[in-house]
Protein backbone atom coordinates (compact mmCIF):
# COMPACT_ATOMS: atom_id res chain seq x y z
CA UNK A 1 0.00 0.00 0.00
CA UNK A 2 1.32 2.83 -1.48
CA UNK A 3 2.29 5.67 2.23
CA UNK A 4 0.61 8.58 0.18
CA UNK A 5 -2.96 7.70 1.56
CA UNK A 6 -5.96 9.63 0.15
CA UNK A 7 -8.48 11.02 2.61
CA UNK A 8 -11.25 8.98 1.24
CA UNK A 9 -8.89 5.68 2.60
CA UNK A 10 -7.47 7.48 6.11
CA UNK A 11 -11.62 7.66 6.76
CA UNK A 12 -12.45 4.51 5.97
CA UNK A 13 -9.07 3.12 7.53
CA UNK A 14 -10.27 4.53 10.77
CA UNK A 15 -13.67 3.42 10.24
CA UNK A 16 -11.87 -0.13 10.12
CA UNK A 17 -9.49 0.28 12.89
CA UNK A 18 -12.83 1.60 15.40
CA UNK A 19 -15.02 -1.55 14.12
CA UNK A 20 -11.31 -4.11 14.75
CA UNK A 21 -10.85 -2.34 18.06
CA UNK A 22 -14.95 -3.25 18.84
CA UNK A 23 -14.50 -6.60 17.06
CA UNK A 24 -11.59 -7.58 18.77
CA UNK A 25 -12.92 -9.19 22.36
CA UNK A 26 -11.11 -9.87 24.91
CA UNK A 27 -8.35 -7.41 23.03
CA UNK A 28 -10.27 -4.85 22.66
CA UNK A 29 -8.30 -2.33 24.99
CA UNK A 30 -5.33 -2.89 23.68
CA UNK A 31 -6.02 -2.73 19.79
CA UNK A 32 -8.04 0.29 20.47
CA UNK A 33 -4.52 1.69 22.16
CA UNK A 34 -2.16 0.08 19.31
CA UNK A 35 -4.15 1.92 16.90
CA UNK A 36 -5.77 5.23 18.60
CA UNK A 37 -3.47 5.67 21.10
CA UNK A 38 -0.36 5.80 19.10
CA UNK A 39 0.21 9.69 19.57
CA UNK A 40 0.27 9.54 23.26
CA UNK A 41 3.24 6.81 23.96
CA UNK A 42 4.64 9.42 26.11
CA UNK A 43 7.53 8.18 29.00
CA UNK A 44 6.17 11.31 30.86
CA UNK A 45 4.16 10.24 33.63
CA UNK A 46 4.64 13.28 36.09
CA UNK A 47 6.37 12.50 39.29
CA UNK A 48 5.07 8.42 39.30
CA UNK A 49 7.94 7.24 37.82
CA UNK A 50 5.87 4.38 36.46
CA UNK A 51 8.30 2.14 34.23
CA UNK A 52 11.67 3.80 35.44
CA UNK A 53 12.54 0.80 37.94
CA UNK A 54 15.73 -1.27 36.31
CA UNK A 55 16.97 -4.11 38.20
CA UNK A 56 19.85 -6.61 37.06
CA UNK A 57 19.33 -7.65 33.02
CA UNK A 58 19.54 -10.96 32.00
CA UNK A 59 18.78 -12.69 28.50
CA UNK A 60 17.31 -16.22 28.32
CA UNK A 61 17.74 -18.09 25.38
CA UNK A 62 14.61 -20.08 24.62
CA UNK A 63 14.69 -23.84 23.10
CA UNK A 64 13.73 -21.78 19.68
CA UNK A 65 15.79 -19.14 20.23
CA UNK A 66 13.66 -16.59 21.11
CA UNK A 67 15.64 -13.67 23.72
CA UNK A 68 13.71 -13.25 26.86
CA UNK A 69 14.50 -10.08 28.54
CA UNK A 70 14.80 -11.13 32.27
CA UNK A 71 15.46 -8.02 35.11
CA UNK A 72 16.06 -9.36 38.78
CA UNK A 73 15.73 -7.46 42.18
CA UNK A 74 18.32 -9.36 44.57
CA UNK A 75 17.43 -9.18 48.31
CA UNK A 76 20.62 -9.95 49.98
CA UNK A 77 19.18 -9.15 53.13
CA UNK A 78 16.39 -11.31 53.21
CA UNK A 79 15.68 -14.57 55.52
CA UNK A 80 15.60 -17.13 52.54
CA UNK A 81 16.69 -17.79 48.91
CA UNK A 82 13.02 -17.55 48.06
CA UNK A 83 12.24 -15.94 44.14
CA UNK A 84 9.11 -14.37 43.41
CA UNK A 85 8.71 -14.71 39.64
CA UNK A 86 6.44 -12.13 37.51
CA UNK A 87 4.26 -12.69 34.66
CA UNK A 88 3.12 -9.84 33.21
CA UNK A 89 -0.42 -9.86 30.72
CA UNK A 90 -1.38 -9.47 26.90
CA UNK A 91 0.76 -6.29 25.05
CA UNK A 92 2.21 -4.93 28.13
CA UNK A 93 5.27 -5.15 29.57
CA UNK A 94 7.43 -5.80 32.65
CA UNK A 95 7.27 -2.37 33.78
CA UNK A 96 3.51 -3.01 34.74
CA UNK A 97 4.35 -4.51 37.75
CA UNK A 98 5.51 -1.26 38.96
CA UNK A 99 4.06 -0.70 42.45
CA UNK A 100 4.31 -4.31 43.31
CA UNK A 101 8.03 -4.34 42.50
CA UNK A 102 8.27 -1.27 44.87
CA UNK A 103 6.60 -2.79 47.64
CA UNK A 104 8.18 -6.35 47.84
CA UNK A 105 11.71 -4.95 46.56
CA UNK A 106 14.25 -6.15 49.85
CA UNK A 107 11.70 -8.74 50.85
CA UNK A 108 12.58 -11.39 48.43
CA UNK A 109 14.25 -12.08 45.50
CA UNK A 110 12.10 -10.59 42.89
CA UNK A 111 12.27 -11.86 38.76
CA UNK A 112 10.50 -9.99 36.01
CA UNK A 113 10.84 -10.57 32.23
CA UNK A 114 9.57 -9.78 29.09
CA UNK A 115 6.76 -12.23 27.28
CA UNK A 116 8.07 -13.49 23.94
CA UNK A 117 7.61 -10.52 21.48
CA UNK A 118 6.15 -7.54 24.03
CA UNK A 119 8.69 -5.55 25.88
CA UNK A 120 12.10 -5.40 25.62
CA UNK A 121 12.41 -9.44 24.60
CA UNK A 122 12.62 -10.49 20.98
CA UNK A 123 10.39 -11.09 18.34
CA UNK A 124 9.18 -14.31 17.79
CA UNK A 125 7.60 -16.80 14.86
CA UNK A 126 3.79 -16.32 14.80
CA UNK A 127 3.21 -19.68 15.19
CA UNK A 128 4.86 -19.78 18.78
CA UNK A 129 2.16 -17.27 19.92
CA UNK A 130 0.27 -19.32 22.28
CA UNK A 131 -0.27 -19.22 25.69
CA UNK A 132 1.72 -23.30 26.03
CA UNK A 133 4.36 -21.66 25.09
CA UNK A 134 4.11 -19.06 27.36
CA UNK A 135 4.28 -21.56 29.89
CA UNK A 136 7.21 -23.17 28.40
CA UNK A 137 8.71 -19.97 28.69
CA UNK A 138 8.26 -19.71 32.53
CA UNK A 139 9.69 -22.83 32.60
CA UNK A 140 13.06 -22.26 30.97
CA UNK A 141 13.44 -18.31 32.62
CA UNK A 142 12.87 -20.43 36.07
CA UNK A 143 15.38 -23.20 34.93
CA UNK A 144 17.66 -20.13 33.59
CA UNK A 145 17.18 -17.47 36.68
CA UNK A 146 15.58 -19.89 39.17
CA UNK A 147 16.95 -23.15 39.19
CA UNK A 148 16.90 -24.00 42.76
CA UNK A 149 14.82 -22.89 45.96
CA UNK A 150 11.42 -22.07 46.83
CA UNK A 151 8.86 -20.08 44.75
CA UNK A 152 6.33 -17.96 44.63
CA UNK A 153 4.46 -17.12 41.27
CA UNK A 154 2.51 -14.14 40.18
CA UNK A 155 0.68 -14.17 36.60
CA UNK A 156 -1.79 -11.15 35.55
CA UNK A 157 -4.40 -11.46 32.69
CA UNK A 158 -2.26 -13.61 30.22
CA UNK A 159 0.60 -14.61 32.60
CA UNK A 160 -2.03 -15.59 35.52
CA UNK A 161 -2.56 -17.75 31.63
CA UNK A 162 1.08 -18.51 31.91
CA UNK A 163 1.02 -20.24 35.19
CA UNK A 164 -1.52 -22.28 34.79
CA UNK A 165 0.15 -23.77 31.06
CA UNK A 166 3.31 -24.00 33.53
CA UNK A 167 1.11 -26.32 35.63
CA UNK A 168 -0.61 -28.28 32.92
CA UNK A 169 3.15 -29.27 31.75
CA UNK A 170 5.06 -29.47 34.64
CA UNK A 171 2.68 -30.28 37.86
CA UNK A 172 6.02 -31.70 39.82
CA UNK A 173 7.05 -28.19 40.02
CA UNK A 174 4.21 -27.43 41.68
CA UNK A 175 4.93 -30.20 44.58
CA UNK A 176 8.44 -29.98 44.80
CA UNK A 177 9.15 -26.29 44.67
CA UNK A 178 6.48 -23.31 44.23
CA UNK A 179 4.91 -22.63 47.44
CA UNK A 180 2.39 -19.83 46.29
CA UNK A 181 0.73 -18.69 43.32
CA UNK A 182 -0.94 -15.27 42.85
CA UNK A 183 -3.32 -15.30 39.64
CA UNK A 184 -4.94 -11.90 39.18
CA UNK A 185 -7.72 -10.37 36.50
CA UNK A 186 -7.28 -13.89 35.02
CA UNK A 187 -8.97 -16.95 33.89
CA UNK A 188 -9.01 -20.81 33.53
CA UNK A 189 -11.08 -20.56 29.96
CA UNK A 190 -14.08 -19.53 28.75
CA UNK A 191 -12.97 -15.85 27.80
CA UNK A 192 -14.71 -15.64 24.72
CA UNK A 193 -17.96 -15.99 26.84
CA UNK A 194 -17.74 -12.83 28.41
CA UNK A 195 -20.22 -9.54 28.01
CA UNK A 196 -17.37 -7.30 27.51
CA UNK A 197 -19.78 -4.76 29.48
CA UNK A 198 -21.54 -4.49 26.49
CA UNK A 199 -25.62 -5.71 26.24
CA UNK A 200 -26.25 -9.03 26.45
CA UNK A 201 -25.41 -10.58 22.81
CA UNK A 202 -23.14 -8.06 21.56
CA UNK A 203 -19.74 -8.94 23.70
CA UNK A 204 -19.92 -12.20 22.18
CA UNK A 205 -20.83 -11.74 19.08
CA UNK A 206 -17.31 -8.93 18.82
CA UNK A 207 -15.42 -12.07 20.13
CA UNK A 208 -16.62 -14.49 17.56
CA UNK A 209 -15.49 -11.55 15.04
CA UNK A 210 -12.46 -10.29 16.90
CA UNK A 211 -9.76 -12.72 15.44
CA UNK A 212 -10.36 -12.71 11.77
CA UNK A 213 -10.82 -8.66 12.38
CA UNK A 214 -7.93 -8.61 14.27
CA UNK A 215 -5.73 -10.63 11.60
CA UNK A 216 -7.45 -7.82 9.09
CA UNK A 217 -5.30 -4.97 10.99
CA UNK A 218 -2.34 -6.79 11.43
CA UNK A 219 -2.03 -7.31 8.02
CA UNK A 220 -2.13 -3.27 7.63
CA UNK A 221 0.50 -3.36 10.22
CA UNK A 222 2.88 -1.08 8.48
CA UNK A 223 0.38 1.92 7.37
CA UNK A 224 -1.01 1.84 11.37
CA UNK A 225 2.72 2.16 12.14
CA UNK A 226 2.80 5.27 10.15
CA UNK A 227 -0.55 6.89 11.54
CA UNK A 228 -0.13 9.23 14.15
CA UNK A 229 -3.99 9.75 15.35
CA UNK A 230 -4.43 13.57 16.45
CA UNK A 231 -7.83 13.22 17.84
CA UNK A 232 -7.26 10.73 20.78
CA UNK A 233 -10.57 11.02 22.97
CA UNK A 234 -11.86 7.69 22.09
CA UNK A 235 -8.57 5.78 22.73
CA UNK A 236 -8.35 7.64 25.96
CA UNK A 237 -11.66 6.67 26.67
CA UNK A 238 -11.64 3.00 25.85
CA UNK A 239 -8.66 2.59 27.67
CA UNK A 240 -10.04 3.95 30.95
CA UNK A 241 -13.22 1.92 30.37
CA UNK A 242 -11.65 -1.64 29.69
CA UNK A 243 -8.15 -1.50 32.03
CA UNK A 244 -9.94 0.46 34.75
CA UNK A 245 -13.18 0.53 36.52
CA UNK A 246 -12.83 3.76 38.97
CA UNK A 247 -11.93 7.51 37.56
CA UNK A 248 -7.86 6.32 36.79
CA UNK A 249 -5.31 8.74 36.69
CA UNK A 250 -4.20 10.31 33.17
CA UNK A 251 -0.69 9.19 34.18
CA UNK A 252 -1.69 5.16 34.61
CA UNK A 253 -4.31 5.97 31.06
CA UNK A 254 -1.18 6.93 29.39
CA UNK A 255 1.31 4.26 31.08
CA UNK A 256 -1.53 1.96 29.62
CA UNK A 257 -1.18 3.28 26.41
CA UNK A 258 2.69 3.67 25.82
CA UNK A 259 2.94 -0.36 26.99
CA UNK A 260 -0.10 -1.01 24.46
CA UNK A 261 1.01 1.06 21.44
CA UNK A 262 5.01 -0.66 22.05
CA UNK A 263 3.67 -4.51 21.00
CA UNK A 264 3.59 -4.66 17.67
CA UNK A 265 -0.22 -4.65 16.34
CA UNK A 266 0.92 -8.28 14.40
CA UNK A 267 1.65 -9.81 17.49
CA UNK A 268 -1.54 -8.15 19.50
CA UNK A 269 -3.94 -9.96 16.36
CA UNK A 270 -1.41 -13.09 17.00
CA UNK A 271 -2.26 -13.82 20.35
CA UNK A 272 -5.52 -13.09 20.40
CA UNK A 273 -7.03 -17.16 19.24
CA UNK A 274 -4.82 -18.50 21.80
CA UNK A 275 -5.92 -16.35 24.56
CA UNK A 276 -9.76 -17.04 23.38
CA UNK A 277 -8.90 -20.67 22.91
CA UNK A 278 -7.32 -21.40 26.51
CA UNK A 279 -8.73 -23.66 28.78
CA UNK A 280 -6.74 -25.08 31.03
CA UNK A 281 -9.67 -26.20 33.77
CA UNK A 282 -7.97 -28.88 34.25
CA UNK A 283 -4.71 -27.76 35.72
CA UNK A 284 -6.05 -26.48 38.25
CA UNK A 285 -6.35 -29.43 40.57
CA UNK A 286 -2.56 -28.88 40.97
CA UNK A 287 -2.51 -25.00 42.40
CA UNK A 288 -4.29 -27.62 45.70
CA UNK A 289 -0.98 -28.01 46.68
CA UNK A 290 0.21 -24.61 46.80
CA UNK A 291 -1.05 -21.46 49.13
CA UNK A 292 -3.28 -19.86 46.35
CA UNK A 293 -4.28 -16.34 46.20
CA UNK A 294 -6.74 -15.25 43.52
CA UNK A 295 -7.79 -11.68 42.70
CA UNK A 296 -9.94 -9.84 40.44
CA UNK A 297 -11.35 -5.88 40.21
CA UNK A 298 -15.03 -5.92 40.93
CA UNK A 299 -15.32 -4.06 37.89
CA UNK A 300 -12.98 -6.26 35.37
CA UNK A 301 -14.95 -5.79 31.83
CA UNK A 302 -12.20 -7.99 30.08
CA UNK A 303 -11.87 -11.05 32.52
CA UNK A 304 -14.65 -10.30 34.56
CA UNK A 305 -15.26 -11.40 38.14
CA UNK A 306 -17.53 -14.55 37.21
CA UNK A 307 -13.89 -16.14 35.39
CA UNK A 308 -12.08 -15.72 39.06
CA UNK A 309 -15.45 -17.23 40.66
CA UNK A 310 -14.75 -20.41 38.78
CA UNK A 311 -11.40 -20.34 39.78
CA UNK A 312 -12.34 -20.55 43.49
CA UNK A 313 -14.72 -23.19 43.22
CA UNK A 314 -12.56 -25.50 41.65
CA UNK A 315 -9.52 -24.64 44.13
CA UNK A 316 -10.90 -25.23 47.50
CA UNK A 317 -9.40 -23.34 50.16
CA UNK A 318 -7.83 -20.51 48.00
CA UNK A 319 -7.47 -16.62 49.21
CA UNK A 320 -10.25 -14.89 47.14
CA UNK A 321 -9.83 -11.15 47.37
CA UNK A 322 -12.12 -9.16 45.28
CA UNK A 323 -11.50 -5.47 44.89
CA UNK A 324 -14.03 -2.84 44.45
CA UNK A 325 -13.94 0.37 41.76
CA UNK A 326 -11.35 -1.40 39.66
CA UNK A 327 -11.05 -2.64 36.86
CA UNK A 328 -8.49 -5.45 34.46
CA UNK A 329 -5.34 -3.17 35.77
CA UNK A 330 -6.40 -3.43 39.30
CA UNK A 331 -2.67 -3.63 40.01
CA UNK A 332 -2.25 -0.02 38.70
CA UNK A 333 -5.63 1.45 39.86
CA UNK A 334 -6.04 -0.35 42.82
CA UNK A 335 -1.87 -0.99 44.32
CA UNK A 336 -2.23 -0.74 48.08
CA UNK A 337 -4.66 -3.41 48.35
CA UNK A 338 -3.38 -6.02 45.58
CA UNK A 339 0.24 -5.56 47.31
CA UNK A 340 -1.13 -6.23 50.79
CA UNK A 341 -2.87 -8.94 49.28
CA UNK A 342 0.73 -10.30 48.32
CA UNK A 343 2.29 -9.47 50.98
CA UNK A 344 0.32 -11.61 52.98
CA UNK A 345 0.67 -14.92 50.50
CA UNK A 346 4.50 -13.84 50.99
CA UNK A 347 3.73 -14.30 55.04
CA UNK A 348 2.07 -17.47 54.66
CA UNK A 349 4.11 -19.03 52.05
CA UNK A 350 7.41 -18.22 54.55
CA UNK A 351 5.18 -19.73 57.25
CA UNK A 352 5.00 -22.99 55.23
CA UNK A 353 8.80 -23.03 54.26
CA UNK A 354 9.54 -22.80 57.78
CA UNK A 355 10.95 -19.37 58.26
CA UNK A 356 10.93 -18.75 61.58
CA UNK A 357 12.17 -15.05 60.64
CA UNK A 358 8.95 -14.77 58.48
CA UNK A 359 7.30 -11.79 60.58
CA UNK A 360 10.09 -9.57 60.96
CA UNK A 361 10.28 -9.69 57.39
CA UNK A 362 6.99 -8.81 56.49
């Protein structure tokens, strides 16, 4: 397509882009970013300093050779060797874990990477863009980063995804080494079921059309590249609607956004089957032998509080912590009470190690 693009074309290009963003499901924040949100991929977010933390860089190679871009806090002065490992959801980044990294830095050894193809970590084949390997991924940055002592692991939206693949494929972990799992604004399967907050009917009617719409953009990757959208409203707006579910902050809208419009909108349209098509139900028999925290914004549009409900009944005995006014991004609307909510699996999970040094700690 030639880059000299006629009016007539930029209109109905947009047109398409607003219906893909609509069609696209459970990715319908972040397409709606990739494409509207372009303009805004500011770094500038005031005094927060959301996505400024750095810790210690490491690559891991995968078994296809994909780079994983692995950062890890050290804690020399904690009680134990135990590694809290982060797995971050669908076209952001690392650097979403931002207040969580700043409240259990010192406390425990802390690992955050890159999924294959978002962030700083390396592009991958298309056909590798599926939420098994994802878990095979977690795997090798725990054999790589990890390979001995106690665990802990944390998985939002598509890494909560991640964990449970990790589980499906290697349940001995689960008994011999992680202690605790945190799985938050997630789901076991069954996402293309959802309402999308939309009338009844409509949310899953976009999710039926959401892939081959989605494929549709990605293969107009390279003119969305080029558009810079001047009129940003509605990507502001969809944004705060589908990552939040209280009044958010322009700073977190626009820390959203610059995460969003960084994944390529190929790999966004990519992952989108797999994350519709997981179901992994029946891995979750194996998060019994672990301390098991599960959360979920009252308000989550995108994996709304009826996936985490299922998650509960099928794992008797987990911590179910449901916060109110927020939304998918509850751990950037909502910080202070999904950190105390870790802090506390951190407590309990020291308490089953053994640490008798577990309270002073925490």
């Amino acid at each position: 397509m030639s880059p000299d693009v006629t009016p007539a074309l930029s209109l109905a290009g947009r047109g398409l882009l607003a219906a893909g963003a609509l069609a696209a499901g459970a990715a319908l924040g972040a397409v709606a970013e990739r494409t509207f949100m372009r303009s805004v991929g500011s770094t500038n977010f005031g005094d927060s300093g959301l996505g400024a933390l750095r810790g210690d860089i490491h690559l891991v190679s995968t078994a296809d050779g994909t780079l994983l871009h692995v950062e890890v806090d050290e804690a020399p002065d904690a009680p134990d060797d135990l590694t809290i490992v982060f797995a971050h959801g669908y076209a952001l980044s690392l650097d979403s874990w931002h207040y969580q990294r700043l409240a259990l830095r010192g406390r425990a050894r802390l690992v955050f990477y890159d999924q294959r193809s978002h962030g700083r970590s390396s592009r991958a084949d298309f056909d590798t863009h599926h939420v098994d390997q994802l878990g095979t991924d977690l795997g090798e940055v725990i054999d790589a980063i990890a390979p001995t002592g106690p665990l802990i692991l944390v998985g939002h939206s598509m890494g909560g995804m991640t964990v449970m693949a990790l589980a499906d494929q290697r349940p001995e972990l689960f008994s011999e080494r992680v202690f605790g799992v945190a799985l938050i604004a997630t789901t076991a399967g069954g996402l293309d079921s959802g309402e999308l907050g939309l009338p009844v009917g409509v949310g899953r009617l976009f999710h039926r059309l959401g892939p081959p719409v989605a494929a549709a953009l990605a293969s107009w990757s390279p003119l969305i590249d080029r558009l810079r959208w001047q009129d940003t409203d509605l990507g502001l707006m969809l944004t705060r609607m589908y990552s939040f579910g209280s009044t958010a902050t322009e700073q977190a809208s626009r820390f959203v956004a610059s995460m969003v419009a960084a994944t390529p909108v190929d790999v966004v349209a990519e992952f989108l089957p797999a994350l519709q098509e997981h179901d992994k139900r029946r891995a979750l028999p194996v998060f019994e032998r672990v301390e098991l925290l599960v959360v979920v914004g009252e308000d989550d549009r995108l994996t709304p509080r009826s996936l985490s409900d299922e998650i509960i009944a099928r794992v008797p005995g987990a911590e179910y912590v449901i916060i109110p006014d927020s939304g998918h991004m509850v751990t950037l609307e909502k910080p202070d009470a999904v950190d105390a909510s870790l802090l506390d699996l951190l407590a309990r999970v020291r308490r089953d190690i053994g640490d008798d040094g577990a309270d002073a700690a925490v």
